[in-house]
C-alpha atoms as a PDB file:
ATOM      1  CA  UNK A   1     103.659   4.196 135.940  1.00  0.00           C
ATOM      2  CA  UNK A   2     102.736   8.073 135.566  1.00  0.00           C
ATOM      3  CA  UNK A   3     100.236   9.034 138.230  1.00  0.00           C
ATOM      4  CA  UNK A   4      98.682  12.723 138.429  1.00  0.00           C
ATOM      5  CA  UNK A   5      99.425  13.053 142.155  1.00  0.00           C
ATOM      6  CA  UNK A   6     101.997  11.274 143.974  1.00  0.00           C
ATOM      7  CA  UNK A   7     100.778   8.345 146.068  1.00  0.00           C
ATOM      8  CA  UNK A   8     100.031   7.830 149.442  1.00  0.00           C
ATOM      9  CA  UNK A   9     100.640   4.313 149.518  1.00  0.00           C
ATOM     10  CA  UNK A  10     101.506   1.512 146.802  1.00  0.00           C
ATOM     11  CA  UNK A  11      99.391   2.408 143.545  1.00  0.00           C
ATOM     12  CA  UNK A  12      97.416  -0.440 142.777  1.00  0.00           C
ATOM     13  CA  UNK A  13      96.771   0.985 138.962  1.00  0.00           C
ATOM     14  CA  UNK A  14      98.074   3.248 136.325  1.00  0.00           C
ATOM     15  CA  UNK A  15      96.357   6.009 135.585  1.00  0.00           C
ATOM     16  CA  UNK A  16      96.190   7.042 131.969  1.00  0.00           C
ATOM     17  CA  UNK A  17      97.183  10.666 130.926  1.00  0.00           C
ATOM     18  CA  UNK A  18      94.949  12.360 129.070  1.00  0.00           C
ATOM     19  CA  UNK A  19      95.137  15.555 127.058  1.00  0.00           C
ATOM     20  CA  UNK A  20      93.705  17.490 129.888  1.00  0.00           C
ATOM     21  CA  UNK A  21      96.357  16.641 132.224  1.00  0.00           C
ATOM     22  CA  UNK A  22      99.077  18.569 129.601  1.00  0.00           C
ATOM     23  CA  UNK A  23      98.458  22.129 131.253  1.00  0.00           C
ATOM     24  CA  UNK A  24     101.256  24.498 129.526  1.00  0.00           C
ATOM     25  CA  UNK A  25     100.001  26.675 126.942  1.00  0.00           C
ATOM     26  CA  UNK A  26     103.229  25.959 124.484  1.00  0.00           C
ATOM     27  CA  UNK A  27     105.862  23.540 123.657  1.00  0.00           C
ATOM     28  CA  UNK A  28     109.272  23.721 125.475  1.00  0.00           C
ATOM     29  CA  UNK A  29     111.440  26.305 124.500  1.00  0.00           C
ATOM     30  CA  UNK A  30     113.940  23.825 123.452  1.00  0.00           C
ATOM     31  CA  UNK A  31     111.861  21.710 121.582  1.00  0.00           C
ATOM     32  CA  UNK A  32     109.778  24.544 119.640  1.00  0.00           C
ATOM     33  CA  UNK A  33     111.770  23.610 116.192  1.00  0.00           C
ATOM     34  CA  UNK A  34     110.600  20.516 116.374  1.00  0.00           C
ATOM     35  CA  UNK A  35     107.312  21.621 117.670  1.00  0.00           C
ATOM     36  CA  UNK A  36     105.253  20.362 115.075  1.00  0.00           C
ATOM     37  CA  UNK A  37     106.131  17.007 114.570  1.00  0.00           C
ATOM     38  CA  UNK A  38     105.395  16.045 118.302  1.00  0.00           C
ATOM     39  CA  UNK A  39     102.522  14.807 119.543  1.00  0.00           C
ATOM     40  CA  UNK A  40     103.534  15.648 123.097  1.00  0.00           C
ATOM     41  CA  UNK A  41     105.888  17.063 125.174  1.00  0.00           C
ATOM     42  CA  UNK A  42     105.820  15.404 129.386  1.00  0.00           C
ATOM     43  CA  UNK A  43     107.530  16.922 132.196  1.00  0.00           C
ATOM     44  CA  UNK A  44     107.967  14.285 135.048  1.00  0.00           C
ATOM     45  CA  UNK A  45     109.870  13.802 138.150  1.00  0.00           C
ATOM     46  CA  UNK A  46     110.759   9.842 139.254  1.00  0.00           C
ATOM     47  CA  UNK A  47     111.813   8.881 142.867  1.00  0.00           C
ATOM     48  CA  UNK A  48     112.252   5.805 144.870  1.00  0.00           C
ATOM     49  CA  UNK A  49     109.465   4.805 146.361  1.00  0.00           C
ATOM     50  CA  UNK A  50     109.219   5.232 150.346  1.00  0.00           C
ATOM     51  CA  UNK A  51     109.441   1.711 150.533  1.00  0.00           C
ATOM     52  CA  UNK A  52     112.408   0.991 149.693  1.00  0.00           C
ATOM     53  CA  UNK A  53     115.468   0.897 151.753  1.00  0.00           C
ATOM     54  CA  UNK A  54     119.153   0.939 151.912  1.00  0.00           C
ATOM     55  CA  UNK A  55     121.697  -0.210 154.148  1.00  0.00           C
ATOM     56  CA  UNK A  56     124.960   0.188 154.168  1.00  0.00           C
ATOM     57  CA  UNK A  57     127.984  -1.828 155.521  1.00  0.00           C
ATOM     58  CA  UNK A  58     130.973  -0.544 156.637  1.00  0.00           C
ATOM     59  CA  UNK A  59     133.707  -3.222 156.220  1.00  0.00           C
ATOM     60  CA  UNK A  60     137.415  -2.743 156.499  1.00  0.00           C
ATOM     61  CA  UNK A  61     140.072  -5.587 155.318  1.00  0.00           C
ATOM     62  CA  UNK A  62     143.386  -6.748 157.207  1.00  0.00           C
ATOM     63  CA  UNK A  63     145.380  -4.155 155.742  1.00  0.00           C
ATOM     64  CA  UNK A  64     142.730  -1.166 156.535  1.00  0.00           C
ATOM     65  CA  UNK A  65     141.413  -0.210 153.621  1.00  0.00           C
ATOM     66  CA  UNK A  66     137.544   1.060 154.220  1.00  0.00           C
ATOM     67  CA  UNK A  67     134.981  -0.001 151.730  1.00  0.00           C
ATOM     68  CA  UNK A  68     131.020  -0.324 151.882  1.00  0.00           C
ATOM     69  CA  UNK A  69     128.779  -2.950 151.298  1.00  0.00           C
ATOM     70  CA  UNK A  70     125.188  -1.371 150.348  1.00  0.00           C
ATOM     71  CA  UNK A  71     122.141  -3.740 150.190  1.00  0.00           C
ATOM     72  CA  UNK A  72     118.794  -2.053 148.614  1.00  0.00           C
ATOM     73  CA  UNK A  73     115.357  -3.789 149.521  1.00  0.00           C
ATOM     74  CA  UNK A  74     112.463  -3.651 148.167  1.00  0.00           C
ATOM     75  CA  UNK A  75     113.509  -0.910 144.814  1.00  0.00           C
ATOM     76  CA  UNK A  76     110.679   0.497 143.020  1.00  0.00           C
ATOM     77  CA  UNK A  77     109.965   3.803 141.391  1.00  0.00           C
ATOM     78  CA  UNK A  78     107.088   6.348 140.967  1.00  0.00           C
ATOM     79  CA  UNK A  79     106.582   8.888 138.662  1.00  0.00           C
ATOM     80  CA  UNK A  80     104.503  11.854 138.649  1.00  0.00           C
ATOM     81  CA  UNK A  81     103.798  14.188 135.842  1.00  0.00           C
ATOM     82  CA  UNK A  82     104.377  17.664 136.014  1.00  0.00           C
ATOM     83  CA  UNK A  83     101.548  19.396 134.645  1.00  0.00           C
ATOM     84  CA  UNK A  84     102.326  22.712 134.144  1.00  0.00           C
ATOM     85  CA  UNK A  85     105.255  22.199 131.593  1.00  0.00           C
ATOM     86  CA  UNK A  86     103.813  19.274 130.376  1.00  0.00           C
ATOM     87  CA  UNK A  87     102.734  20.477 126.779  1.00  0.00           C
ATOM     88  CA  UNK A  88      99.935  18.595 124.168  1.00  0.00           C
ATOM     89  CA  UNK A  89     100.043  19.937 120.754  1.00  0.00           C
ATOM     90  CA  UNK A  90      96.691  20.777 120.034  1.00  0.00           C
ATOM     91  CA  UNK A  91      97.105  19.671 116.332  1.00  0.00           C
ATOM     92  CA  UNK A  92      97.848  15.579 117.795  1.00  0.00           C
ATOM     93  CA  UNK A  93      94.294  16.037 119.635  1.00  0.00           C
ATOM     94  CA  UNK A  94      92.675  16.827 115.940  1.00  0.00           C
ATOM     95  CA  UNK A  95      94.254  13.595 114.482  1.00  0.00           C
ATOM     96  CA  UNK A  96      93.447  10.956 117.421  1.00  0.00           C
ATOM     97  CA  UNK A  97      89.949  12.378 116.779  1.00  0.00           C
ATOM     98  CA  UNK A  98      90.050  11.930 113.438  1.00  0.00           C
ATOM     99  CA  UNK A  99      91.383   8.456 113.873  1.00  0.00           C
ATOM    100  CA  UNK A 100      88.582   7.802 116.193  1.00  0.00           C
ATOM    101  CA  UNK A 101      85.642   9.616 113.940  1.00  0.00           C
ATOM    102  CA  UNK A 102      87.271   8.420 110.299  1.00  0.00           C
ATOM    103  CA  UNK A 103      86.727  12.190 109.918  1.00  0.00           C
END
């Protein structure tokens, strides 16, 4: 789920992007010839959510060879958009209201 600030706590919805939350004024430089044929360009950054966990085993056989056992609990992921390299070409906000007018 992309969320416009990271949570506090477990989201209990997604909150839908809109063109407004796209704040940089142009494309990324390493998309720009390819500029026009995207509707969007997002910047995000994903992390583990603070509740998960890890733990980690230490085990070593007969012959002593180390080796770890790792257990993760409870995985799950957030995202949060980046705003200011997020980019919305202006031209995809004339055709979704276009779609939406018949205009």
């Amino acid at each position: 789920m992309w969320t416009r600030q990271p949570p506090r706590h477990r989201p209990s919805a997604i909150v839908l992007l809109t063109p407004d939350d796209f704040q940089a004024q142009q494309s990324p430089s390493d998309l720009k010839a390819h500029a026009d044929r995207l509707g969007a360009a997002l910047c995000g950054q994903i992390s583990i959510n603070p509740s998960s966990g890890f733990e980690a085993r230490r085990q070593v056989s007969e012959d002593g060879e180390i080796s770890y056992l790792v257990h993760i609990r409870h995985l799950r992921f957030m995202a949060q958009i980046l705003p200011d390299c997020s980019w919305w070409n202006p031209q995809t906000r004339t055709r979704a209201h276009a779609a939406r007018t018949g205009a």
